[in-house]
N, C-alpha and C. Protein backbone atom coordinates (compact mmCIF):
# COMPACT_ATOMS: atom_id res chain seq x y z
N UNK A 1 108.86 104.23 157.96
CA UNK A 1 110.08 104.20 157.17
C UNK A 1 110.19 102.88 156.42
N UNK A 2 109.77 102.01 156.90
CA UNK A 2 109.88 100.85 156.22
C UNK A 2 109.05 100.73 155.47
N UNK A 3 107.68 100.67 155.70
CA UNK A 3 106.44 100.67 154.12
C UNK A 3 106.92 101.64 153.40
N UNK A 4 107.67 103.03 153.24
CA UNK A 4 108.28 103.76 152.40
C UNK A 4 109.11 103.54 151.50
N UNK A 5 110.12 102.32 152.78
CA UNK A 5 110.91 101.79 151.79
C UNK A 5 110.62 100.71 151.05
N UNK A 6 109.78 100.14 151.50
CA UNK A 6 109.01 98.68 150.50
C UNK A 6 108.25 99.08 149.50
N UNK A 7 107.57 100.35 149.64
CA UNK A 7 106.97 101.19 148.10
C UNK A 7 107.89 101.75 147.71
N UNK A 8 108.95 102.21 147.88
CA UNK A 8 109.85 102.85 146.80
C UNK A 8 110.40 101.65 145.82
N UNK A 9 110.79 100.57 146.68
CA UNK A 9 111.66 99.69 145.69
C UNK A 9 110.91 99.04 145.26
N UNK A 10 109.56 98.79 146.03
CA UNK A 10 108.72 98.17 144.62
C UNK A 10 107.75 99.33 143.64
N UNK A 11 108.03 100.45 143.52
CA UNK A 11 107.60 101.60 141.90
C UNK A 11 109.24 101.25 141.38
N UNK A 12 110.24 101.06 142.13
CA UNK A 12 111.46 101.19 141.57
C UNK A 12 111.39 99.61 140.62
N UNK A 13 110.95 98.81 141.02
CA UNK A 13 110.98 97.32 140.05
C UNK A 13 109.80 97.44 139.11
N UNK A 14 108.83 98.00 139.54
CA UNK A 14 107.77 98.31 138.42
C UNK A 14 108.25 99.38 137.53
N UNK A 15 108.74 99.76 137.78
CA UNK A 15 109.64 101.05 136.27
C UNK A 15 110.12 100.35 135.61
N UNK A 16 111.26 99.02 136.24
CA UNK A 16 112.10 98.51 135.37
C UNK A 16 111.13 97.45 134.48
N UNK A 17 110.55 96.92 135.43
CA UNK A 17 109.35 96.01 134.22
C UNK A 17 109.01 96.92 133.49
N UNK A 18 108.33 98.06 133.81
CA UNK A 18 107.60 98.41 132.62
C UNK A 18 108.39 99.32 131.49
N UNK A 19 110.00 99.57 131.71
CA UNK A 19 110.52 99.89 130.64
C UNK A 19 111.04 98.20 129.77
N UNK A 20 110.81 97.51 130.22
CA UNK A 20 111.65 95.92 129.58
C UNK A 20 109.90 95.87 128.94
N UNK A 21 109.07 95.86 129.61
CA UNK A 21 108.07 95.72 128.14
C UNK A 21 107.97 96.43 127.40
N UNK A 22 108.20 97.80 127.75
CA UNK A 22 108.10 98.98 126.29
C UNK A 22 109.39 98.43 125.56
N UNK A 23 110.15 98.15 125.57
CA UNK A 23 111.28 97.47 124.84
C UNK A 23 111.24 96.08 123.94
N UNK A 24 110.46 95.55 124.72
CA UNK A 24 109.64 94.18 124.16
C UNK A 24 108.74 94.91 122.85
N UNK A 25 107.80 95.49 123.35
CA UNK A 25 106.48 95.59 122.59
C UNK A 25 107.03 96.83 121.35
N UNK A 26 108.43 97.03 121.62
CA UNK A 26 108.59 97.99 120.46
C UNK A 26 109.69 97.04 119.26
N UNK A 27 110.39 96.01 120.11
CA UNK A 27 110.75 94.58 119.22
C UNK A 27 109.72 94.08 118.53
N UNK A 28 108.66 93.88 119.08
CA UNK A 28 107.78 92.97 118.50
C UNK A 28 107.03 94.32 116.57
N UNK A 29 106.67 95.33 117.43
CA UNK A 29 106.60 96.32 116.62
C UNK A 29 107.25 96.26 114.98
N UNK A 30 108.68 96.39 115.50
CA UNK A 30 109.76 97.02 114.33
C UNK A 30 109.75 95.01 114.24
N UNK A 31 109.28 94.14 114.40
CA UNK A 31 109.34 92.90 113.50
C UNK A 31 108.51 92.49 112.59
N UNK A 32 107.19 92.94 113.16
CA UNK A 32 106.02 92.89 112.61
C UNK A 32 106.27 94.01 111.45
N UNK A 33 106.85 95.18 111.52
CA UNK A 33 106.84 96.17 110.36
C UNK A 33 107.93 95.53 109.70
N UNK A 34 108.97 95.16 109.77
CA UNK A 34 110.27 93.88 108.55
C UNK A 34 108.97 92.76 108.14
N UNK A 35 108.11 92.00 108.64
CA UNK A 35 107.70 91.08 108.35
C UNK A 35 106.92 91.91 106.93
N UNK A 36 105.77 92.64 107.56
CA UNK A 36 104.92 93.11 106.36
C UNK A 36 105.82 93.68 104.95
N UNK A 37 106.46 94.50 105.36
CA UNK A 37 107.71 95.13 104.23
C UNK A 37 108.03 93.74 104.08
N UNK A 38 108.35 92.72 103.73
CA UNK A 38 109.03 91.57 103.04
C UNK A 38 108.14 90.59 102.46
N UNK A 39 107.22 90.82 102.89
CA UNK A 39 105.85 90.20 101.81
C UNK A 39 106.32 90.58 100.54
N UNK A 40 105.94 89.71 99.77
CA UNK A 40 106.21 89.68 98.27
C UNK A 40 104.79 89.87 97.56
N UNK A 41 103.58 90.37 98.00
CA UNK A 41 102.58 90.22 97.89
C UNK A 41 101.86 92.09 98.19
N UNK A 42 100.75 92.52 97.81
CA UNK A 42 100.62 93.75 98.19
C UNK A 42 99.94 93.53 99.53
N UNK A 43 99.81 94.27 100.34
CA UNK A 43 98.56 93.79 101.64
C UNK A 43 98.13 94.94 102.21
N UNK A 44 96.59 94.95 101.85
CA UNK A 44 95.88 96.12 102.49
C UNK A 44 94.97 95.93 103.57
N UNK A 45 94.62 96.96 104.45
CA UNK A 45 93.73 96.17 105.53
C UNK A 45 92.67 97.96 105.49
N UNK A 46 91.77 97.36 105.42
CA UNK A 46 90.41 98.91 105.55
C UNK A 46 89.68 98.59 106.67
N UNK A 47 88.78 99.67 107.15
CA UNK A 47 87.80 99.86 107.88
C UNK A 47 86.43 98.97 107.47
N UNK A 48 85.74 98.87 108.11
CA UNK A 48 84.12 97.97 107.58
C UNK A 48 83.67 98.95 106.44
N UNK A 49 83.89 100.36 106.21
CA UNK A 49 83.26 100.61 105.14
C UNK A 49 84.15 100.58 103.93
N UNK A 50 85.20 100.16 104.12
CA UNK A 50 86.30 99.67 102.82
C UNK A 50 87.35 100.68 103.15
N UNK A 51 87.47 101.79 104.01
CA UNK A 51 88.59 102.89 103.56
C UNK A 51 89.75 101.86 103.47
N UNK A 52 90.60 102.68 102.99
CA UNK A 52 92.04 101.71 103.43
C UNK A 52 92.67 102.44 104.39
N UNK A 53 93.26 101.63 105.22
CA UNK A 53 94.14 101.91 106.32
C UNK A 53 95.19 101.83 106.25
N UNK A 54 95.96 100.93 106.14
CA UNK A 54 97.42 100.69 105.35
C UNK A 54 97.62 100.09 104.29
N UNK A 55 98.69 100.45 103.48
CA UNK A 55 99.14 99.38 102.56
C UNK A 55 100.46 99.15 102.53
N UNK A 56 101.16 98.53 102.46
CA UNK A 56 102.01 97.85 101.99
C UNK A 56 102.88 98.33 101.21
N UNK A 57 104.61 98.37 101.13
CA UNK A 57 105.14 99.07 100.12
C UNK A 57 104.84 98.33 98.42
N UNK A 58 105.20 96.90 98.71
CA UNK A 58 105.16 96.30 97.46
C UNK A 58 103.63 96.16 96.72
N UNK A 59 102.55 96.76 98.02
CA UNK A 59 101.02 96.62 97.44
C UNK A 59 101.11 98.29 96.77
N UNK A 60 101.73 98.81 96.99
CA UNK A 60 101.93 100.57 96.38
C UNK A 60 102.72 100.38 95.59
N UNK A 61 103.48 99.58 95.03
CA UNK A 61 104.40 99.70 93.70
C UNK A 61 103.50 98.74 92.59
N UNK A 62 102.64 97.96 93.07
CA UNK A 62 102.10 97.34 92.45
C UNK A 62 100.69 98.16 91.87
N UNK A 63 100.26 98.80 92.45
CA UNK A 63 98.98 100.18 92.16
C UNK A 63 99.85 101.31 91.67
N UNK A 64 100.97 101.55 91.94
CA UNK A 64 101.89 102.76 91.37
C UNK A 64 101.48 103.84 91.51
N UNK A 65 101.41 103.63 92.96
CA UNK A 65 100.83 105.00 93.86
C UNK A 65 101.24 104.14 94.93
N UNK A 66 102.05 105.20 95.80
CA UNK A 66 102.78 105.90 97.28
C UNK A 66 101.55 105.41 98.09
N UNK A 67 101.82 104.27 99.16
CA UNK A 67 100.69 104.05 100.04
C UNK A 67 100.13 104.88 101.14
N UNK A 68 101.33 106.12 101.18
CA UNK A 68 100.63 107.19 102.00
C UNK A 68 98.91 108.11 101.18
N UNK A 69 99.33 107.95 99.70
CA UNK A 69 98.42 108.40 99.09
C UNK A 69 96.88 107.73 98.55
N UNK A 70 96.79 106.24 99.39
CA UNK A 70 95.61 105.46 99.38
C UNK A 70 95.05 105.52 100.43
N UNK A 71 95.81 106.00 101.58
CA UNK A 71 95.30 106.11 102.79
C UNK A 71 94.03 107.36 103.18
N UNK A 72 92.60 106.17 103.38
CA UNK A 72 91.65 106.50 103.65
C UNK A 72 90.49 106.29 102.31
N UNK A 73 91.30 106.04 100.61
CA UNK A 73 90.07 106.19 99.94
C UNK A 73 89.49 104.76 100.21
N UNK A 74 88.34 104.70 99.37
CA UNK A 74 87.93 103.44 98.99
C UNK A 74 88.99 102.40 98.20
N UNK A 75 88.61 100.86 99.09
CA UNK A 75 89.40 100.03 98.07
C UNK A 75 89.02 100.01 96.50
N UNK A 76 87.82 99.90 97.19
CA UNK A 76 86.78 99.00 95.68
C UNK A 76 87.33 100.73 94.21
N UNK A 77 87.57 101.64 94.86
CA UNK A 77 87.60 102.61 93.50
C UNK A 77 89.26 103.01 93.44
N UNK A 78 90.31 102.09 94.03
CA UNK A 78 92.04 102.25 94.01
C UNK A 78 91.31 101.10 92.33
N UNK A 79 90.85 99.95 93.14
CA UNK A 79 91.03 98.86 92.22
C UNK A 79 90.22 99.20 90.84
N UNK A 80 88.81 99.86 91.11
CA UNK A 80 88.81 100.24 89.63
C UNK A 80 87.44 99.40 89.34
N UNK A 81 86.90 98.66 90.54
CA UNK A 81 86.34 97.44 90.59
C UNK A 81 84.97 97.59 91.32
N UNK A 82 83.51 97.40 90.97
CA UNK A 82 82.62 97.25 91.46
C UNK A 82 82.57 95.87 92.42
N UNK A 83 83.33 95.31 92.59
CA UNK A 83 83.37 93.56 93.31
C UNK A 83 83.66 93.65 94.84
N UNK A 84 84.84 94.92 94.37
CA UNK A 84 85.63 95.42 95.88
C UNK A 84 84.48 96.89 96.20
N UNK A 85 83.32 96.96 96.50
CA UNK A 85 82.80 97.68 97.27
C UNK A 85 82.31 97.83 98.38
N UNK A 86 82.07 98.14 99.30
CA UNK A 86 82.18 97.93 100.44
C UNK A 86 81.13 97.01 101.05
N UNK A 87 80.01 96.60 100.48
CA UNK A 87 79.27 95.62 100.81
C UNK A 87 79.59 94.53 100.15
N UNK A 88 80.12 94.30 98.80
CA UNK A 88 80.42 93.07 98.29
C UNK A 88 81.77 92.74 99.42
N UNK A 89 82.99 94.13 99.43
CA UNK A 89 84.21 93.42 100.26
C UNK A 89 83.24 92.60 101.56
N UNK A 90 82.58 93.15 102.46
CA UNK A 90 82.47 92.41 103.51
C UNK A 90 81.44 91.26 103.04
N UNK A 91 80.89 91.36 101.84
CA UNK A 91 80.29 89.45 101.67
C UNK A 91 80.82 88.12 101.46
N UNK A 92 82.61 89.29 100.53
CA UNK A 92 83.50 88.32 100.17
C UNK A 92 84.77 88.00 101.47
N UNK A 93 84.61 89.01 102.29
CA UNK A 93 84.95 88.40 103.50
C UNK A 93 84.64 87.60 104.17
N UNK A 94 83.47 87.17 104.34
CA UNK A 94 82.74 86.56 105.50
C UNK A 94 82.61 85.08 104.61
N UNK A 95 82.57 85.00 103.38
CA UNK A 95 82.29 83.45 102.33
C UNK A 95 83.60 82.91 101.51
N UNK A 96 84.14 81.79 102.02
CA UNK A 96 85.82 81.55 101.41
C UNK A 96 85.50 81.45 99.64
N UNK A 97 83.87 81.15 99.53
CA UNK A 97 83.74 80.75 98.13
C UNK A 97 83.59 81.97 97.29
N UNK A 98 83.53 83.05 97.82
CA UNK A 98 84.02 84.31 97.10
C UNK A 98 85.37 84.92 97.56
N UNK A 99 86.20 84.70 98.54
CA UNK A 99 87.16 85.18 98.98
C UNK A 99 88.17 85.92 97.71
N UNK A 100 88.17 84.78 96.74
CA UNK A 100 89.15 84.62 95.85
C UNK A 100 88.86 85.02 94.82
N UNK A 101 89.29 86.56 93.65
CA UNK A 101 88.95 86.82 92.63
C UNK A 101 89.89 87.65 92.16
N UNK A 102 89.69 87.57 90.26
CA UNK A 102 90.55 88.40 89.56
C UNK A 102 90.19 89.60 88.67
N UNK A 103 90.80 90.62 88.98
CA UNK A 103 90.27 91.68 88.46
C UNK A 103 91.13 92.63 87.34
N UNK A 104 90.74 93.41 86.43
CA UNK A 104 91.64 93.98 85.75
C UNK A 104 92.05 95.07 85.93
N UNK A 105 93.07 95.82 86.03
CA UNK A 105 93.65 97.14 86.98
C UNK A 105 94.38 97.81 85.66
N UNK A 106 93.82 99.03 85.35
CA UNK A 106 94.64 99.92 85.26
C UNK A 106 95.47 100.99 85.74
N UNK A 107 97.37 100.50 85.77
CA UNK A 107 97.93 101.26 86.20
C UNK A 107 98.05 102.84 86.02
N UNK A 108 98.23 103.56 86.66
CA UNK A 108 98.62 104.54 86.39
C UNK A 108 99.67 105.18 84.90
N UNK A 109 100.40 104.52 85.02
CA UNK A 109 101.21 104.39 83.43
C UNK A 109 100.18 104.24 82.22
N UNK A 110 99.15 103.98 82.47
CA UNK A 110 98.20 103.34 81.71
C UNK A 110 98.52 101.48 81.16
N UNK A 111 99.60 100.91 81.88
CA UNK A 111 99.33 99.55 81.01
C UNK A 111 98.28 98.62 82.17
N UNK A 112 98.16 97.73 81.43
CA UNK A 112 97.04 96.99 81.79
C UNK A 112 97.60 95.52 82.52
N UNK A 113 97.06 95.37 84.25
CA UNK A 113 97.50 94.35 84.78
C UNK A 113 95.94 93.52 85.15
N UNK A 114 96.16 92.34 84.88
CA UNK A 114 95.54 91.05 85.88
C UNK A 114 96.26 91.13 87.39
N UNK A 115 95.04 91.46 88.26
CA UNK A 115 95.40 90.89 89.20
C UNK A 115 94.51 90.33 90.54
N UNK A 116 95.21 89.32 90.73
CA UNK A 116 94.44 88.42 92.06
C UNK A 116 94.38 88.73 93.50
N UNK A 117 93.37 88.49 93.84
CA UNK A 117 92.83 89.17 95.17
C UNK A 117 92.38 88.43 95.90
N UNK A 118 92.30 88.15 97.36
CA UNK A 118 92.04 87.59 98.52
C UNK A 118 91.42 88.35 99.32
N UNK A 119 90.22 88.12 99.60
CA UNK A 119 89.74 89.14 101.07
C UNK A 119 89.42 88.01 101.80
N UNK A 120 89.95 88.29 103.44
CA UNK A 120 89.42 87.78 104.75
C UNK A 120 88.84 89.47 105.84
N UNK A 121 88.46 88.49 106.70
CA UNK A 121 88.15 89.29 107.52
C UNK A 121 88.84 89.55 108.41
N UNK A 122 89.40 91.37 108.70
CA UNK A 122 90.31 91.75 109.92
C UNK A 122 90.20 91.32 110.98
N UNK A 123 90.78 90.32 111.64
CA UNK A 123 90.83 89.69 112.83
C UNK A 123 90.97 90.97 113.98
N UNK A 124 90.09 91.35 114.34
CA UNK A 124 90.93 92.29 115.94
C UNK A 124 89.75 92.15 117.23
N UNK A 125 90.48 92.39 118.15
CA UNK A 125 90.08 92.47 119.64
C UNK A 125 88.52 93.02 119.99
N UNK A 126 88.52 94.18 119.22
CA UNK A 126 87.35 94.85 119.33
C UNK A 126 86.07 94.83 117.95
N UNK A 127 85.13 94.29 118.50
CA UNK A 127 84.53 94.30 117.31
C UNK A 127 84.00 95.21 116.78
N UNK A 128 83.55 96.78 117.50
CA UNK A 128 83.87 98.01 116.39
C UNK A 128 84.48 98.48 115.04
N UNK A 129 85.76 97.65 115.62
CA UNK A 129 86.94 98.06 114.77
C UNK A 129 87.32 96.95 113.25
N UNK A 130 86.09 96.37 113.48
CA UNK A 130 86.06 94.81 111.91
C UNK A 130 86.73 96.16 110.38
N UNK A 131 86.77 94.88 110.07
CA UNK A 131 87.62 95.23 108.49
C UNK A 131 87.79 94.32 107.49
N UNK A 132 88.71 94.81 106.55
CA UNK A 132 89.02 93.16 105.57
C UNK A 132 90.60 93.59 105.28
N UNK A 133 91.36 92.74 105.33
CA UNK A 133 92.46 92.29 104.86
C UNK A 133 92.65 92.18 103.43
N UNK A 134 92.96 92.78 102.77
CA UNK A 134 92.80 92.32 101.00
C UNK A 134 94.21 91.87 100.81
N UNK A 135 94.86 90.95 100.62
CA UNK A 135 95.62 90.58 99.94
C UNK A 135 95.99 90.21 98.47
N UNK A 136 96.86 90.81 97.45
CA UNK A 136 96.92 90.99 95.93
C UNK A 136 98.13 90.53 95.11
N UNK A 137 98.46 89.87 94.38
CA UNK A 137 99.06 90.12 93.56
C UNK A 137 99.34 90.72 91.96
N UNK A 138 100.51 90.72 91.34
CA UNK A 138 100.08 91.25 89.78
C UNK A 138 100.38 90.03 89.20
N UNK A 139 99.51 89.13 88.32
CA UNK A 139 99.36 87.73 87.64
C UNK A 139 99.56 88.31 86.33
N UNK A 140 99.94 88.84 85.64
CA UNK A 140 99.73 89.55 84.50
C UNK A 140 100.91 89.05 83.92
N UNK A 141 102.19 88.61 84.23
CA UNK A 141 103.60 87.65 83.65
C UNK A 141 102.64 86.15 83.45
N UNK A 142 102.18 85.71 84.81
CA UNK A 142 101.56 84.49 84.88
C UNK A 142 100.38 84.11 83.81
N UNK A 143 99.57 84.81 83.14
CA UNK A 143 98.40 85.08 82.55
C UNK A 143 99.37 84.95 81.21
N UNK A 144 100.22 85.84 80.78
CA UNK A 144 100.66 85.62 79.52
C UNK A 144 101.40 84.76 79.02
N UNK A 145 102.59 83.93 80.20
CA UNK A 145 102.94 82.74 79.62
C UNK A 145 102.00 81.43 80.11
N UNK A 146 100.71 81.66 80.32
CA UNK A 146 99.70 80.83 80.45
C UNK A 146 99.18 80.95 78.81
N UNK A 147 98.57 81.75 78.33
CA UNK A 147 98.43 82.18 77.36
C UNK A 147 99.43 81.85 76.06
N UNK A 148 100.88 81.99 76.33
CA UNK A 148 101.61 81.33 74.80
C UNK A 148 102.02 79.83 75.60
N UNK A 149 101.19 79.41 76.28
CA UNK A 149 101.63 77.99 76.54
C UNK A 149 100.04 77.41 76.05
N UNK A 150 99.32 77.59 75.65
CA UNK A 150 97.96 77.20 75.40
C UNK A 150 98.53 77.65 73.43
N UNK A 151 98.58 78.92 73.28
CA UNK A 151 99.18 78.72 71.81
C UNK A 151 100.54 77.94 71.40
N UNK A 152 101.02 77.63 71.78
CA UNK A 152 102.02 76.50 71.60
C UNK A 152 101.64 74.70 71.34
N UNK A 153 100.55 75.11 72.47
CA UNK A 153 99.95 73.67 72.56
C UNK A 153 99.21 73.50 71.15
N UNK A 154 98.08 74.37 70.74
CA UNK A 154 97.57 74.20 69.15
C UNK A 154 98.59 74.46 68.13
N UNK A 155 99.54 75.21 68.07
CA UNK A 155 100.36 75.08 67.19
C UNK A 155 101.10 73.64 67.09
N UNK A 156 101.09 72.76 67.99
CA UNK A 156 101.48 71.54 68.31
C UNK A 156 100.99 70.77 67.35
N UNK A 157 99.32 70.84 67.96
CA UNK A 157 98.52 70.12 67.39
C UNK A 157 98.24 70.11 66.07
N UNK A 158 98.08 71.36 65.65
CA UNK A 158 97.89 71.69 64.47
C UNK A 158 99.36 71.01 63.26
N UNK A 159 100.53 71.02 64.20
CA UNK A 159 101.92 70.39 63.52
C UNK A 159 101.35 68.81 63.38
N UNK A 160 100.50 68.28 64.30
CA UNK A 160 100.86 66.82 64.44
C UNK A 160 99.52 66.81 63.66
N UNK A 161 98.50 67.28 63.32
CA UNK A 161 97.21 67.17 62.23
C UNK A 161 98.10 66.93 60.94
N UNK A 162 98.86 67.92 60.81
CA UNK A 162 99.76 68.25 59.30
C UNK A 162 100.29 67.57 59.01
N UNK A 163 101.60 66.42 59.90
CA UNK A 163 102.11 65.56 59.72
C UNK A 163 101.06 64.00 59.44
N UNK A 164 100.13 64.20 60.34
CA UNK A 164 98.86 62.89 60.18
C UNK A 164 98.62 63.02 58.78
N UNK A 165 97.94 63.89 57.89
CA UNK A 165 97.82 64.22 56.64
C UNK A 165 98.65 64.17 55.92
N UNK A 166 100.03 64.37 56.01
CA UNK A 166 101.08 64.13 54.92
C UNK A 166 101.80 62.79 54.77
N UNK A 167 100.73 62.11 56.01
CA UNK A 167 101.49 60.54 55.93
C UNK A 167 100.42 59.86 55.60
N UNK A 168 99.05 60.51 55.17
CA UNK A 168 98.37 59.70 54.50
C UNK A 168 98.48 60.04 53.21
């Protein structure tokens, strides 16, 4: 009667632990899913042969396509891009000196974006399960007032040539 009762109340304290970690690990869950949703950035993560696995809401408004509907193709052919194929993604994973590149994307709408890309390598537990992380933005605002800030600058110049000449 007594070891009966010392195993009941201890499955009875192991229930309660193990509902306070399912409670934990489903906090940690629904934080980690607010964290990714609040990236300001797109973020995809694929399999070693490039599929994609998830994306990101703001990485699906930025491709203009529903990230349920990338799930599983190739990155390298969302992007449009021979760079992102599945042997270049994992070369540019594994070397920081390719990590970083810009590519040109046509949206769906048909207009035309610049945009910048990051691949690392999926950090996880099991090494079966390797991948790449692509992280993206759309540079395509950034690119064009880069662009009338470089024509501004020769129109400058070209003002201060004109004035040099009219004061000789």
């Amino acid at each position: 009667a007594l070891l009966g009762s010392y195993l009941a109340e201890s499955l009875q304290y192991a229930g309660v632990k193990l509902r306070e970690a399912t409670l934990e690990v489903a906090d940690l869950r629904g934080l980690n899913q607010v964290i990714v949703d609040s990236i300001q950035s797109g973020l995809i993560t694929t399999d070693a042969d490039g599929r994609i696995l998830y994306v990101n809401r703001f990485g699906g408004s930025i491709l203009g396509r529903a990230p349920e509907a990338l799930r599983g193709a190739l990155v390298g052919e969302v992007f449009g891009s021979p760079l992102l194929r599945p042997v270049e993604l994992q070369t540019r994973a594994a070397s920081r000196a390719l990590a970083r590149l810009e590519i040109s994307y046509r949206h769906p709408s048909g207009r035309p974006l610049e945009i910048g890309v990051s691949v690392t390598p999926l950090a996880t537990q099991e090494p079966l399960r390797r991948g790449c992380l692509v992280v993206f933005q759309d540079l395509t605002e950034i690119r064009r007032l880069e662009e009338e800030v470089r024509t501004k600058d020769k129109l400058a110049a070209v003002g201060e040539m004109a004035a040099q000449l009219a004061h000789e």
